[in-house]
Protein backbone atom coordinates (compact mmCIF):
# COMPACT_ATOMS: atom_id res chain seq x y z
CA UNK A 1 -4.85 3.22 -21.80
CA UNK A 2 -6.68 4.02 -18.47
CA UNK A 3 -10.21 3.15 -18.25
CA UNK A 4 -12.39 6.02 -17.36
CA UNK A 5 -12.83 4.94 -13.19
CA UNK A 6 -9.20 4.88 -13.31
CA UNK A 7 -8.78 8.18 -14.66
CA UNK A 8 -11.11 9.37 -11.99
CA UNK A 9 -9.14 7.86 -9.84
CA UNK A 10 -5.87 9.62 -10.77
CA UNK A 11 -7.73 12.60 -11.04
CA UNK A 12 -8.49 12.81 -7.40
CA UNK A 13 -4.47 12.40 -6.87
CA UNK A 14 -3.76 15.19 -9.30
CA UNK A 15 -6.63 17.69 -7.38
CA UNK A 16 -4.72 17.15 -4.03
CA UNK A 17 -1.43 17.74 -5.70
CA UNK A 18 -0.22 14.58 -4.59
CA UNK A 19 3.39 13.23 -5.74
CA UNK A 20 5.30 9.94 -5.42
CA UNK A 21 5.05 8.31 -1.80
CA UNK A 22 2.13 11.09 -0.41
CA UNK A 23 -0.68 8.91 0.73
CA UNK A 24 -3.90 9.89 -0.24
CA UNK A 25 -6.83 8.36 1.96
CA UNK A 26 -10.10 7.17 0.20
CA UNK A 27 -12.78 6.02 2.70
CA UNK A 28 -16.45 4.94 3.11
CA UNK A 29 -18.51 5.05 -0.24
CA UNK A 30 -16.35 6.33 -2.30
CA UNK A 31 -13.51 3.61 -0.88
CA UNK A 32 -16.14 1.15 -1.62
CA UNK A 33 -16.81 2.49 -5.38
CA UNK A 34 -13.12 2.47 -6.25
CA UNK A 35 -11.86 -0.77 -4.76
CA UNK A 36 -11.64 -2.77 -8.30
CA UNK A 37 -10.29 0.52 -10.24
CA UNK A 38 -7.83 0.73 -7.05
CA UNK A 39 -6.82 -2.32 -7.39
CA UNK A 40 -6.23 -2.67 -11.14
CA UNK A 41 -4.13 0.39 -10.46
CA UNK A 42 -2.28 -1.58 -8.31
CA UNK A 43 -2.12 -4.01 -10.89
CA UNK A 44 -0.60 -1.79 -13.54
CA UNK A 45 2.10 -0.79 -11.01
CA UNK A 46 0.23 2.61 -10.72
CA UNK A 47 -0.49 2.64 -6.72
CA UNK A 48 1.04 1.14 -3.69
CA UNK A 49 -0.84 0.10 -1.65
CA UNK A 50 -0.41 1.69 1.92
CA UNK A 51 -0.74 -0.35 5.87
CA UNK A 52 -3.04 2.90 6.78
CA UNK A 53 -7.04 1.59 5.98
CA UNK A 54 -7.86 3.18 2.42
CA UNK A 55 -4.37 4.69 2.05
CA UNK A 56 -2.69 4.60 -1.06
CA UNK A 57 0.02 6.45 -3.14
CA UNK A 58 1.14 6.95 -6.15
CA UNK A 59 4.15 5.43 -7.79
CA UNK A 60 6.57 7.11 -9.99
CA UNK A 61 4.72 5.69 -13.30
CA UNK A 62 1.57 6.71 -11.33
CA UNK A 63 3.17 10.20 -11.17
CA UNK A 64 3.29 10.38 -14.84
CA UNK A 65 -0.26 8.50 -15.53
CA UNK A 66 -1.86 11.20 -13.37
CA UNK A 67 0.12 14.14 -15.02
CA UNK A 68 -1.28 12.85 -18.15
CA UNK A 69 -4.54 12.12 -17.41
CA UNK A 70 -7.67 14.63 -18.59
């Protein structure tokens, strides 16, 4: 269902123990190297995206997508 990037992606949420509404901050390269998987996440109603440059959090569904992500 999630392509691998996004998976990554949800992975770094899980490995900060982030939960709905926590913003999580990506920045320089690796800001760069996600912004298409960040935004397809966006897309699928899986991140908000935040005011804060880079800042993003997770949304309920995004919650569940991370929990059960590999």
């Amino acid at each position: 269902m999630y392509s691998a990037s996004e998976q990554r992606v949800l992975r770094t949420f899980r490995q900060f123990l982030m939960t709905p509404g926590q913003m999580l901050c990506f920045s320089g390269p690796e800001l760069k190297q996600y912004e298409n998987t960040l935004d397809a996440l966006i897309d699928k109603e899986v991140l908000v995206k935040e005011k804060t440059k880079g800042g993003y959090s997770l949304t309920h569904a995004g919650f569940a997508a991370m929990n059960s992500c590999q």
